[in-house]
N, C-alpha and C. Protein backbone atom coordinates (compact mmCIF):
# COMPACT_ATOMS: atom_id res chain seq x y z
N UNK A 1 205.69 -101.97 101.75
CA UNK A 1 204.60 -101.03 101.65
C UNK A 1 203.59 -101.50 100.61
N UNK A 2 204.16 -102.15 99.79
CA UNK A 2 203.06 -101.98 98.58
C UNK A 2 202.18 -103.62 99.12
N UNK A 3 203.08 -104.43 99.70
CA UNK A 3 202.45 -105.87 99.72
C UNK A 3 201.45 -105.69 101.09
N UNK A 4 201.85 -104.28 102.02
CA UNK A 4 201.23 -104.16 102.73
C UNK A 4 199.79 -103.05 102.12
N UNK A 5 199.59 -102.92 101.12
CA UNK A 5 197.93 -102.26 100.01
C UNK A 5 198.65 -100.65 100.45
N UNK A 6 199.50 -100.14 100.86
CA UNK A 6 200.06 -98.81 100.90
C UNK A 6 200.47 -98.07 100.06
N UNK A 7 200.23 -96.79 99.24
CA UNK A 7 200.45 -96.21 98.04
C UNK A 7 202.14 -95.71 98.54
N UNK A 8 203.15 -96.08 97.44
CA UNK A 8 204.42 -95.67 97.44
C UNK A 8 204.81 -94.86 96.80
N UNK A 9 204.94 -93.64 97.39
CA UNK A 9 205.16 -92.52 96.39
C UNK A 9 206.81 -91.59 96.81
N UNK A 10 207.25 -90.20 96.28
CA UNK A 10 208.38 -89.94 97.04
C UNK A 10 208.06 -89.33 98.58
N UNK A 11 206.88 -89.01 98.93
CA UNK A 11 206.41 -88.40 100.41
C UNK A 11 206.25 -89.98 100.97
N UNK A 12 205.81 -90.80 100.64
CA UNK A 12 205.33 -92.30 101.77
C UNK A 12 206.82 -93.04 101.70
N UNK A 13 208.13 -92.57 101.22
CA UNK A 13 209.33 -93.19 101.32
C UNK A 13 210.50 -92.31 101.82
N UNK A 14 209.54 -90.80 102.24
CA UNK A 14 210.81 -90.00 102.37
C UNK A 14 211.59 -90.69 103.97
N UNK A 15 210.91 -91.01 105.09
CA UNK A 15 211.24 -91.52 106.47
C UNK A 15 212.23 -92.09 106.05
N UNK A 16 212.13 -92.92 105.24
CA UNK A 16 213.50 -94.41 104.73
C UNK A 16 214.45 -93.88 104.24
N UNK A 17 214.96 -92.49 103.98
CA UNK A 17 216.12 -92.11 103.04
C UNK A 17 216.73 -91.36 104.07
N UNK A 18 218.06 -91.23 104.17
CA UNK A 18 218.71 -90.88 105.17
C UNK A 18 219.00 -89.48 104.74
N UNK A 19 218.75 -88.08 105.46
CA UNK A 19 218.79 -86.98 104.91
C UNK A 19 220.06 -86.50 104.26
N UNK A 20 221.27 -86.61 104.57
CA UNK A 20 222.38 -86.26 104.65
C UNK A 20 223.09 -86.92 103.26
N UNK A 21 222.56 -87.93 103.22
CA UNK A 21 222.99 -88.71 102.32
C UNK A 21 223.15 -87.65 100.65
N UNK A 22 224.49 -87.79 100.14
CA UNK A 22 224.07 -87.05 98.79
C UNK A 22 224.00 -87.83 97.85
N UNK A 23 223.32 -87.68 96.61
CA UNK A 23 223.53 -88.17 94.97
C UNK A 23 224.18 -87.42 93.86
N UNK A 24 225.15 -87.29 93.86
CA UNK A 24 225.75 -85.86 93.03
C UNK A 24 225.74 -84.94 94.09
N UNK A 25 225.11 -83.68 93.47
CA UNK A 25 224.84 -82.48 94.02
C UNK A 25 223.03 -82.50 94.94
N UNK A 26 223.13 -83.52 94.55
CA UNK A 26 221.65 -83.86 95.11
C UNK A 26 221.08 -84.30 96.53
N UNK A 27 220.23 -84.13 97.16
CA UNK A 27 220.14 -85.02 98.18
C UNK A 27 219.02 -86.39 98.04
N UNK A 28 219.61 -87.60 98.65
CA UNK A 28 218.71 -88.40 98.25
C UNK A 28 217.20 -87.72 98.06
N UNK A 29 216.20 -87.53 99.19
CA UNK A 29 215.11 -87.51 98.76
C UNK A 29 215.05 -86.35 97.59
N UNK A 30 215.56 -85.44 97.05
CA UNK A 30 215.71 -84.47 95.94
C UNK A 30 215.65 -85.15 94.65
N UNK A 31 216.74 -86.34 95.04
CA UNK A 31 217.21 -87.34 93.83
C UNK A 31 215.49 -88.29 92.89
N UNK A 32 215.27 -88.50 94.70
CA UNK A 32 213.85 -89.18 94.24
C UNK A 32 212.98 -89.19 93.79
N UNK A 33 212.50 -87.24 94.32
CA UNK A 33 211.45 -86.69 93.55
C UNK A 33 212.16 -86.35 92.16
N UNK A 34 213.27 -86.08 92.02
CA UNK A 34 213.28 -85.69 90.51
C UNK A 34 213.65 -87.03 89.75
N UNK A 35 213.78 -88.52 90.56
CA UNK A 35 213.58 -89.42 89.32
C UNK A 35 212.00 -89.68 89.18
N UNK A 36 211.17 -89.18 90.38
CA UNK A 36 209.85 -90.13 89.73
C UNK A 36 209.30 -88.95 88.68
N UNK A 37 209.37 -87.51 88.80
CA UNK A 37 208.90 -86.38 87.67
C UNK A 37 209.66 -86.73 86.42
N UNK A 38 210.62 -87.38 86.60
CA UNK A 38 211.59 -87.64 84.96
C UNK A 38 210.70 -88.95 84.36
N UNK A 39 210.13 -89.55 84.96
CA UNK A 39 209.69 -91.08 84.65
C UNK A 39 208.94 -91.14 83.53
N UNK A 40 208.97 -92.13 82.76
CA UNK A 40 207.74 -92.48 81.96
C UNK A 40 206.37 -92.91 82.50
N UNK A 41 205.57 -92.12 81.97
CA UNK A 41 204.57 -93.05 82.33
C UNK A 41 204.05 -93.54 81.54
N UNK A 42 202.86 -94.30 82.15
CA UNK A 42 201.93 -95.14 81.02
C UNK A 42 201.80 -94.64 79.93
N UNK A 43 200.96 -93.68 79.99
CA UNK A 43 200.32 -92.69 78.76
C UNK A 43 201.51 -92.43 78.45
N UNK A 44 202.57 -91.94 78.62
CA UNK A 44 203.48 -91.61 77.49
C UNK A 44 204.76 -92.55 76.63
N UNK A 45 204.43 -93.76 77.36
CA UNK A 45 205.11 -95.33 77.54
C UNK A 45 205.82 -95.52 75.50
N UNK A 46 203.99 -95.63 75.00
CA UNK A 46 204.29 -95.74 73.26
C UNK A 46 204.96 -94.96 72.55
N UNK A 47 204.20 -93.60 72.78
CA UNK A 47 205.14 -92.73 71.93
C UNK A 47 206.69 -92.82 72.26
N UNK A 48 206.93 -92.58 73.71
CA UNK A 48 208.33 -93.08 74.19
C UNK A 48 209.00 -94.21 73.64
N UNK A 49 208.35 -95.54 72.95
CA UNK A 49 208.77 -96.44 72.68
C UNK A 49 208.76 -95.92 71.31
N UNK A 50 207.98 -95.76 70.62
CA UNK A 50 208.15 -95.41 68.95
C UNK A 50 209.67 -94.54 68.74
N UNK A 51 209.55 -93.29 69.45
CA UNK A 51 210.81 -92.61 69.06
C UNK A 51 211.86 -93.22 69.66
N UNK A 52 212.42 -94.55 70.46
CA UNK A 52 213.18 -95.66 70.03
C UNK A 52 213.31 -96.04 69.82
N UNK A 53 212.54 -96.66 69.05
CA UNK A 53 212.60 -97.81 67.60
C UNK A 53 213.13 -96.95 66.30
N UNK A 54 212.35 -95.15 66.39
CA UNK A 54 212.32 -94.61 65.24
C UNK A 54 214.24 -94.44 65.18
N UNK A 55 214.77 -93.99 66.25
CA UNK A 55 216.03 -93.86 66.39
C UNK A 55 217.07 -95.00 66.16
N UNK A 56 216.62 -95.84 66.59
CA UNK A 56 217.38 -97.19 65.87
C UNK A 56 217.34 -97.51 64.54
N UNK A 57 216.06 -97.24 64.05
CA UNK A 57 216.23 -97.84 62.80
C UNK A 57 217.07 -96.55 61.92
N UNK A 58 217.29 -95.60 62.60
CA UNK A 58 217.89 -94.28 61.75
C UNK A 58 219.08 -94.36 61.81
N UNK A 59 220.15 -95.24 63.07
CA UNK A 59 221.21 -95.76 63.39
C UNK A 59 221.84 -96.57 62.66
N UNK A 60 220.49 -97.76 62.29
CA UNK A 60 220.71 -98.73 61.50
C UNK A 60 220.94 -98.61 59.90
N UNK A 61 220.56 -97.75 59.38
CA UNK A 61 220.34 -97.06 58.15
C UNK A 61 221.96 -96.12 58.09
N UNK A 62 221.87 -95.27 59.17
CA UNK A 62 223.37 -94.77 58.72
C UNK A 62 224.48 -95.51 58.57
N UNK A 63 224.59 -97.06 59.91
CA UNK A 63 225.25 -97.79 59.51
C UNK A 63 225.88 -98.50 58.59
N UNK A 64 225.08 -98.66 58.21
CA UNK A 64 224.10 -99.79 56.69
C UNK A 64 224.78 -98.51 55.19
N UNK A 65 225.02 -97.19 55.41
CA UNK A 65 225.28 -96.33 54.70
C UNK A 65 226.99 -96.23 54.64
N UNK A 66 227.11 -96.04 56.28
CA UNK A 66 228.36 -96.15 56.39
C UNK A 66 229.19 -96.98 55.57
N UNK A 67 228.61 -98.47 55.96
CA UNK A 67 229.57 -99.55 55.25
C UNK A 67 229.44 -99.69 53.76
N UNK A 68 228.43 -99.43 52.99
CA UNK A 68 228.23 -99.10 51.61
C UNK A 68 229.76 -97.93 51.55
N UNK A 69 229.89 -96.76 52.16
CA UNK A 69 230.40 -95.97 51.74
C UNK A 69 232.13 -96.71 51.64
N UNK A 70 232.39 -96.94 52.43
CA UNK A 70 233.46 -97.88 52.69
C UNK A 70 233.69 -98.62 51.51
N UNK A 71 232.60 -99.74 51.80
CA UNK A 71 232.83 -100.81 50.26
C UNK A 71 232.81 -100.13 49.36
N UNK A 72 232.34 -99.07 48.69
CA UNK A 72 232.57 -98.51 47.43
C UNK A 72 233.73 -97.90 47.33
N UNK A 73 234.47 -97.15 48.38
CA UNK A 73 235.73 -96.65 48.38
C UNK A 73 236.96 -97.92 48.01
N UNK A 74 236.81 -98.62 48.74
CA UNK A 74 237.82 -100.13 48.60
C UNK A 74 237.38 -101.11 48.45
N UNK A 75 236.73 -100.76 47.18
CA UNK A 75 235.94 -102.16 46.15
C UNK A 75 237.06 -102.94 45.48
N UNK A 76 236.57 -104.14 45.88
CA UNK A 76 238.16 -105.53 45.51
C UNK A 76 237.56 -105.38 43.86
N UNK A 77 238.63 -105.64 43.53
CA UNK A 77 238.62 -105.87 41.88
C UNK A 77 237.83 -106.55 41.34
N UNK A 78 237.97 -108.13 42.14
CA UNK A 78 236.12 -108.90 41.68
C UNK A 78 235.26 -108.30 41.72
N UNK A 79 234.69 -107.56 42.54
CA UNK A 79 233.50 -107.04 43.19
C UNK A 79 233.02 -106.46 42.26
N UNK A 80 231.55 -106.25 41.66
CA UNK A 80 231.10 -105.44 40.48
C UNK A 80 229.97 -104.52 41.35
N UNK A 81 229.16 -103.88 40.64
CA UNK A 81 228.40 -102.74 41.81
C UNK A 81 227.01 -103.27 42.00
N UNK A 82 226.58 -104.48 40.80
CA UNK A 82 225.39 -105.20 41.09
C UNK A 82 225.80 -106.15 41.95
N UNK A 83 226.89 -106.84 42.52
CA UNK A 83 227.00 -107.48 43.61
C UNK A 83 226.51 -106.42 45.07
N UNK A 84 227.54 -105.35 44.81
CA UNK A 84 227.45 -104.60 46.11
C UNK A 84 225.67 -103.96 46.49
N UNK A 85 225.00 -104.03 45.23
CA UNK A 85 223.76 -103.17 45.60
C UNK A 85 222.33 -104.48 45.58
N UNK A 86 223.47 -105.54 45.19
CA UNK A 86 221.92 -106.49 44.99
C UNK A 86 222.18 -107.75 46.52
């Protein structure tokens, strides 16, 4: 469709989905329209991308906390606390 200049949307693909067919509790074409309304789009692409980066790095940080908490609990006898913090 598309290589043929045809707009592909969930109405120009419903013919191709076999009615009966389920997805869950869903029926395919049901499935379809509610993945393309769930979708990102363009315009909302960045912000979508920022609050995954913002979430990782908040992951990364608790991690990063975690194992501090750890090493300070079962700090080896060498170990001094300007090693552990520098």
């Amino acid at each position: 469709m598309i290589a043929e200049g045809r707009p592909v949307n969930p109405i120009t693909i419903k013919p191709y989905f076999p009615a009966d067919q389920m997805v869950g509790d869903l029926t395919m074409f049901a499935y379809v329209i509610r993945l393309a309304s769930e979708a990102v789009t363009i315009s909302s692409a960045y912000d979508y991308g920022r609050g995954v980066i913002e979430m990782w790095a908040r992951h990364q940080l608790i991690a990063t906390a975690q194992d501090l908490d750890a090493l300070a609990r079962n700090m080896p006898v060498d170990m001094t606390l300007e090693k552990i913090i520098g």
